[in-house]
C-alpha atoms as a PDB file:
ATOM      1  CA  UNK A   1     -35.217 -52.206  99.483  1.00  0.00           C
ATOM      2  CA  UNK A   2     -32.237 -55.040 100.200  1.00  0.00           C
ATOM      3  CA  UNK A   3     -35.260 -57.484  98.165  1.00  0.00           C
ATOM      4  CA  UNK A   4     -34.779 -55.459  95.301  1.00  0.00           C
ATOM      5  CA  UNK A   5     -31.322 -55.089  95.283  1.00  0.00           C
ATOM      6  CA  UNK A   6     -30.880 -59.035  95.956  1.00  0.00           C
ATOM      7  CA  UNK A   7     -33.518 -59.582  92.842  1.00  0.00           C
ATOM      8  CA  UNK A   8     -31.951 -57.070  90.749  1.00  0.00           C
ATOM      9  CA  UNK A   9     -28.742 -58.863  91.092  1.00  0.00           C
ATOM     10  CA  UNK A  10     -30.103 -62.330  90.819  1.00  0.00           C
ATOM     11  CA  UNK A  11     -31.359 -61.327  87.424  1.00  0.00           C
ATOM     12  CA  UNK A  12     -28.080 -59.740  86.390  1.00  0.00           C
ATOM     13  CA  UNK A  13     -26.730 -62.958  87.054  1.00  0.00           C
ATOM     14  CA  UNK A  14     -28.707 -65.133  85.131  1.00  0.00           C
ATOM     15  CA  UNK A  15     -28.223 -62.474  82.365  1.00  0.00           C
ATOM     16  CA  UNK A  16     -24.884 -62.354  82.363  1.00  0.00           C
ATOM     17  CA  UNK A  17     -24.464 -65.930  80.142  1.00  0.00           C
ATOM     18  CA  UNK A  18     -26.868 -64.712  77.812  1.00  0.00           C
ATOM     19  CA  UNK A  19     -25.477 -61.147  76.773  1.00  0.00           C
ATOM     20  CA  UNK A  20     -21.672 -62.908  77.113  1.00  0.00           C
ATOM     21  CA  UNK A  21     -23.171 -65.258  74.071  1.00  0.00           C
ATOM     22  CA  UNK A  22     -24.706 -62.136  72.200  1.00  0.00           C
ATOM     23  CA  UNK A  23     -21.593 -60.641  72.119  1.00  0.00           C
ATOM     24  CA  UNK A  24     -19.337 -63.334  70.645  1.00  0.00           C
ATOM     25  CA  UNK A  25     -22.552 -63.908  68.223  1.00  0.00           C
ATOM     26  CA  UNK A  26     -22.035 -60.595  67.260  1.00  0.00           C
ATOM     27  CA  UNK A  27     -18.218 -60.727  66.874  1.00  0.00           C
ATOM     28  CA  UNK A  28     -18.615 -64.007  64.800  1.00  0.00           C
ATOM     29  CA  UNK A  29     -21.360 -62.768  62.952  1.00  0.00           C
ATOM     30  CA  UNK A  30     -21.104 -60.006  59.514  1.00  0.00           C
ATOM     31  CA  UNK A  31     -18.694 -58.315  61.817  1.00  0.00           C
ATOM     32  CA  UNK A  32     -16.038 -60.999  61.746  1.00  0.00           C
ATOM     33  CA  UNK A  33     -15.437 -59.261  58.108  1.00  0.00           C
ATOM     34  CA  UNK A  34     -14.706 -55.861  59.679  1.00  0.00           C
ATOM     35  CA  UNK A  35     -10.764 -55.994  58.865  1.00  0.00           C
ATOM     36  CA  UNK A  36      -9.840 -52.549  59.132  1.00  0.00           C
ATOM     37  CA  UNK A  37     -12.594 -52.052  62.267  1.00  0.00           C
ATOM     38  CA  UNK A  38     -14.653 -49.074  61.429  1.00  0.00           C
ATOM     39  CA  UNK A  39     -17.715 -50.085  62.860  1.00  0.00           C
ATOM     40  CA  UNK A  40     -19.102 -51.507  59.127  1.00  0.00           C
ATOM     41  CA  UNK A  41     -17.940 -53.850  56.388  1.00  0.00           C
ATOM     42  CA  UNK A  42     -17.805 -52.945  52.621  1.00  0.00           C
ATOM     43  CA  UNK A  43     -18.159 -55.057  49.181  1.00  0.00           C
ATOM     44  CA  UNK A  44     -14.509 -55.418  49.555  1.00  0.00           C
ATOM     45  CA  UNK A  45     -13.817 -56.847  53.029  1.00  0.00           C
ATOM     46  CA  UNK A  46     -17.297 -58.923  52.361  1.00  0.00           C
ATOM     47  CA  UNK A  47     -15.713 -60.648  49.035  1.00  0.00           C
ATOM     48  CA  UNK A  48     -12.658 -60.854  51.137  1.00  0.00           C
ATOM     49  CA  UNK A  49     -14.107 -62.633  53.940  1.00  0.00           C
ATOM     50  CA  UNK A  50     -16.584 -65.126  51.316  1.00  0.00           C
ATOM     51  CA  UNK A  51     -13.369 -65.802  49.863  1.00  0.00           C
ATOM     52  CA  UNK A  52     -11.650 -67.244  52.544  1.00  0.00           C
ATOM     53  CA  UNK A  53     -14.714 -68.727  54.170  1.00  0.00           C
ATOM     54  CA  UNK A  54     -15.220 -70.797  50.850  1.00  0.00           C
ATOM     55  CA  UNK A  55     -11.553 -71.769  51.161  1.00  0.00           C
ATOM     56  CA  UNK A  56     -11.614 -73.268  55.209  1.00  0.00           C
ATOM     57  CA  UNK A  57     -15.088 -75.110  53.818  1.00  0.00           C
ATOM     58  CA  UNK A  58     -13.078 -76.765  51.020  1.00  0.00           C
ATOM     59  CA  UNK A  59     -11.701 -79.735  52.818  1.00  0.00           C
ATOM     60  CA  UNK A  60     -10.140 -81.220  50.343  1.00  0.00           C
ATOM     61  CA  UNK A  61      -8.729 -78.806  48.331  1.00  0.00           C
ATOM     62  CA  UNK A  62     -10.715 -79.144  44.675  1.00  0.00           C
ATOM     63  CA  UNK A  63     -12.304 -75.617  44.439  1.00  0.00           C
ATOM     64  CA  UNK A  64     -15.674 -77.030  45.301  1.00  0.00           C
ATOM     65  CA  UNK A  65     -18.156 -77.924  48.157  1.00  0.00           C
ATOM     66  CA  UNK A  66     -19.768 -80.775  48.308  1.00  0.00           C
ATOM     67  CA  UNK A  67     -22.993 -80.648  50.486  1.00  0.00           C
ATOM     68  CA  UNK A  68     -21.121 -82.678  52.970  1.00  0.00           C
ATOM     69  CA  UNK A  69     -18.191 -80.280  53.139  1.00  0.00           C
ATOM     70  CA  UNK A  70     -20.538 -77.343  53.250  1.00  0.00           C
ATOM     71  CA  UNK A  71     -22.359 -78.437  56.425  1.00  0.00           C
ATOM     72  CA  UNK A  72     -20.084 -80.328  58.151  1.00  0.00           C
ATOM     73  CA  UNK A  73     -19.357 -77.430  60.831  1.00  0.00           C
ATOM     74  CA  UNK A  74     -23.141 -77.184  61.340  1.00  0.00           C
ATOM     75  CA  UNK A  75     -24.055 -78.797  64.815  1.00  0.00           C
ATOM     76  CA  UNK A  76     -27.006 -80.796  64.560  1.00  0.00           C
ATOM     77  CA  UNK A  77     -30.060 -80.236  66.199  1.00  0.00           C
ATOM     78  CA  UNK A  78     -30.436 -81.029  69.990  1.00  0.00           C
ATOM     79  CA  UNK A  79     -27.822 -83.734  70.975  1.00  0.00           C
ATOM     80  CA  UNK A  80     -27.538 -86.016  68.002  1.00  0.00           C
ATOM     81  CA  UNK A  81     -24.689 -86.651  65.864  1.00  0.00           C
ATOM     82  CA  UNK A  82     -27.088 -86.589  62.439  1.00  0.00           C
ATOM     83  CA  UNK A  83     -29.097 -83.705  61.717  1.00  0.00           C
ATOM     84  CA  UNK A  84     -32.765 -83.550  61.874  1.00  0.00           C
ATOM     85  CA  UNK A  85     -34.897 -84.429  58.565  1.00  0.00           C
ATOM     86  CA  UNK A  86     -35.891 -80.943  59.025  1.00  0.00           C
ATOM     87  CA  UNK A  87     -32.643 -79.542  59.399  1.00  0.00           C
ATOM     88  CA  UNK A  88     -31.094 -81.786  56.516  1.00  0.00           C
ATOM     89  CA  UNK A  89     -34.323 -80.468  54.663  1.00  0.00           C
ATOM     90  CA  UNK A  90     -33.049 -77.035  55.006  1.00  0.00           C
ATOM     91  CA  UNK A  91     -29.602 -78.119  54.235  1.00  0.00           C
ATOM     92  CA  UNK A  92     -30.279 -80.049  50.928  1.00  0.00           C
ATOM     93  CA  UNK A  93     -32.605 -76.619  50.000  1.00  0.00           C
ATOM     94  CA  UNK A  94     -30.018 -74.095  50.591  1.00  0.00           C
ATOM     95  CA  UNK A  95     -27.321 -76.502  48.590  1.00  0.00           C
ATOM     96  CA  UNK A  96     -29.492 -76.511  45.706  1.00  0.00           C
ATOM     97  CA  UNK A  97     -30.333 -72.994  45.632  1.00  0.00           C
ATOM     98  CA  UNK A  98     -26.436 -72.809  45.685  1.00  0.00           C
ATOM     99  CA  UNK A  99     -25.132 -75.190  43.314  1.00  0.00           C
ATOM    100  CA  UNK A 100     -26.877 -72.777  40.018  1.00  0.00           C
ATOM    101  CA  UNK A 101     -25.580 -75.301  37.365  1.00  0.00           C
ATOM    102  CA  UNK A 102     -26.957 -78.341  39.094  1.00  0.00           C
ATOM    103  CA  UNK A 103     -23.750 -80.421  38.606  1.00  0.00           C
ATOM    104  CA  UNK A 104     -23.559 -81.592  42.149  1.00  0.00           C
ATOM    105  CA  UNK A 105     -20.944 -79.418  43.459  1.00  0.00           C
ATOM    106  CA  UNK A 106     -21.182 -75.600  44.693  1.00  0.00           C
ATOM    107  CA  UNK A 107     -17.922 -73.315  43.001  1.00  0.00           C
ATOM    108  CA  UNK A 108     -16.159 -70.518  44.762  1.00  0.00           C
ATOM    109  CA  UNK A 109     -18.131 -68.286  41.420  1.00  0.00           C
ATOM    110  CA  UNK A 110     -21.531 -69.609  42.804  1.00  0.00           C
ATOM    111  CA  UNK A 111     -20.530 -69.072  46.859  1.00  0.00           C
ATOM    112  CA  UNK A 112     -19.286 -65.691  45.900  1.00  0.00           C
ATOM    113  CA  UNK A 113     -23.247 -65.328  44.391  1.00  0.00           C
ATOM    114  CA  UNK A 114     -24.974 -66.095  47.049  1.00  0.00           C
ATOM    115  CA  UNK A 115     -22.551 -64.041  48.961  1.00  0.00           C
ATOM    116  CA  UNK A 116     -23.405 -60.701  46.820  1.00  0.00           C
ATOM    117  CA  UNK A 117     -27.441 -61.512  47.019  1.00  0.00           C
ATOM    118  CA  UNK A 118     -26.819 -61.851  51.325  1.00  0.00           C
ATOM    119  CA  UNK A 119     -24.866 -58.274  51.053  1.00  0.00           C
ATOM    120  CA  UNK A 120     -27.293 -56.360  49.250  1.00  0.00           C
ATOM    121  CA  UNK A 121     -30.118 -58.264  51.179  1.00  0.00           C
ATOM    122  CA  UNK A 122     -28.418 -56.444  54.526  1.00  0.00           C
ATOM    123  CA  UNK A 123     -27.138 -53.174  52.434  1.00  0.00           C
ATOM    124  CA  UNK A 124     -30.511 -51.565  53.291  1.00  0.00           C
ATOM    125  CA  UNK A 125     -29.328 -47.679  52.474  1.00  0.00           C
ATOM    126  CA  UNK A 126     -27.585 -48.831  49.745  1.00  0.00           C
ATOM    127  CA  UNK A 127     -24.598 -47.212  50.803  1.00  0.00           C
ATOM    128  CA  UNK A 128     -22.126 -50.030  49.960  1.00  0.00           C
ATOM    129  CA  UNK A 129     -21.321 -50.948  53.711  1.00  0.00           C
ATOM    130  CA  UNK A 130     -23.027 -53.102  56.317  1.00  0.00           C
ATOM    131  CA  UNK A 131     -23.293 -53.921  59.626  1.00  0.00           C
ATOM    132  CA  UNK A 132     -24.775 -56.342  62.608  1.00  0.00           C
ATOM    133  CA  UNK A 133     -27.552 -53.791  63.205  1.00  0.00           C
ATOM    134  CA  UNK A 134     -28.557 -53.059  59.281  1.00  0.00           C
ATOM    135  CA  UNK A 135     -28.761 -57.459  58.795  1.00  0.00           C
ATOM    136  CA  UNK A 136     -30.481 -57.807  62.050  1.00  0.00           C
ATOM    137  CA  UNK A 137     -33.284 -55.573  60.436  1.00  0.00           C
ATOM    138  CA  UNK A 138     -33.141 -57.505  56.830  1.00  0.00           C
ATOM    139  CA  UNK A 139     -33.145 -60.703  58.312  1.00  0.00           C
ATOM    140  CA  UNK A 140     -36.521 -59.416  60.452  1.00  0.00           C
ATOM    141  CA  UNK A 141     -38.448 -58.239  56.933  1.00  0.00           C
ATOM    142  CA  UNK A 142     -40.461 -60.643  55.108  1.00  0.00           C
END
């Protein structure tokens, strides 16, 4: 019995890091655009939150991302200061799927886009509100 209590703790402790991390995922996650905290976030908080988001990724101030500006909070891969030619891959995708009008820039009117397509990707009841759990299971469907 005192094995099972010693290994019971042991793996308590190695959990501990992990779950810690989940919840400040979770907190900096679709959540982070809870304002009023009632458990879900709605079109208006979401817009809300997109809006300001777009605003700390403009650097400079011009009312649009460049592709450096957009990823230049994203860590790179493993410990390298450049990101991998898969993740820059990704990157240079995701830009161009952004930037609609193909002028080289994305505008806070194509952010806010892509921002509306991600909430009613996660709004799976269609009820106009959203959550960590409801995006956990859109992100999970094909």
């Amino acid at each position: 019995m005192p094995k099972l209590v010693l290994l019971t703790a042991a793996l308590l402790g190695l959990a501990a890091p992990a779950l810690a991390q989940q919840s400040r995922n979770n907190a900096s996650g679709v959540m982070r655009y809870d304002t009023n905290k009632d458990g879900a976030v709605d079109r208006d908080e979401w817009n809300t939150g997109q809006e300001a988001r777009f605003k700390r990724l403009d650097t400079n101030g011009d009312g649009k991302l460049s592709q450096d500006e957009l990823f230049a909070r994203t860590p790179a891969a493993g410990n390298s200061i450049l990101p991998s030619d898969r993740q820059a891959s990704r990157q240079s995708s995701y830009f161009q799927r952004l930037d609609t009008d193909k002028d080289g820039v994305v505008t806070l009117t194509e952010f806010i886009a892509q921002g509306e397509r991600n909430f009613l990707r996660c709004d799976l009841d269609k009820n106009g509100r959203i959550d960590a759990a409801e995006c956990r299971q859109a992100l999970q469907r094909k």
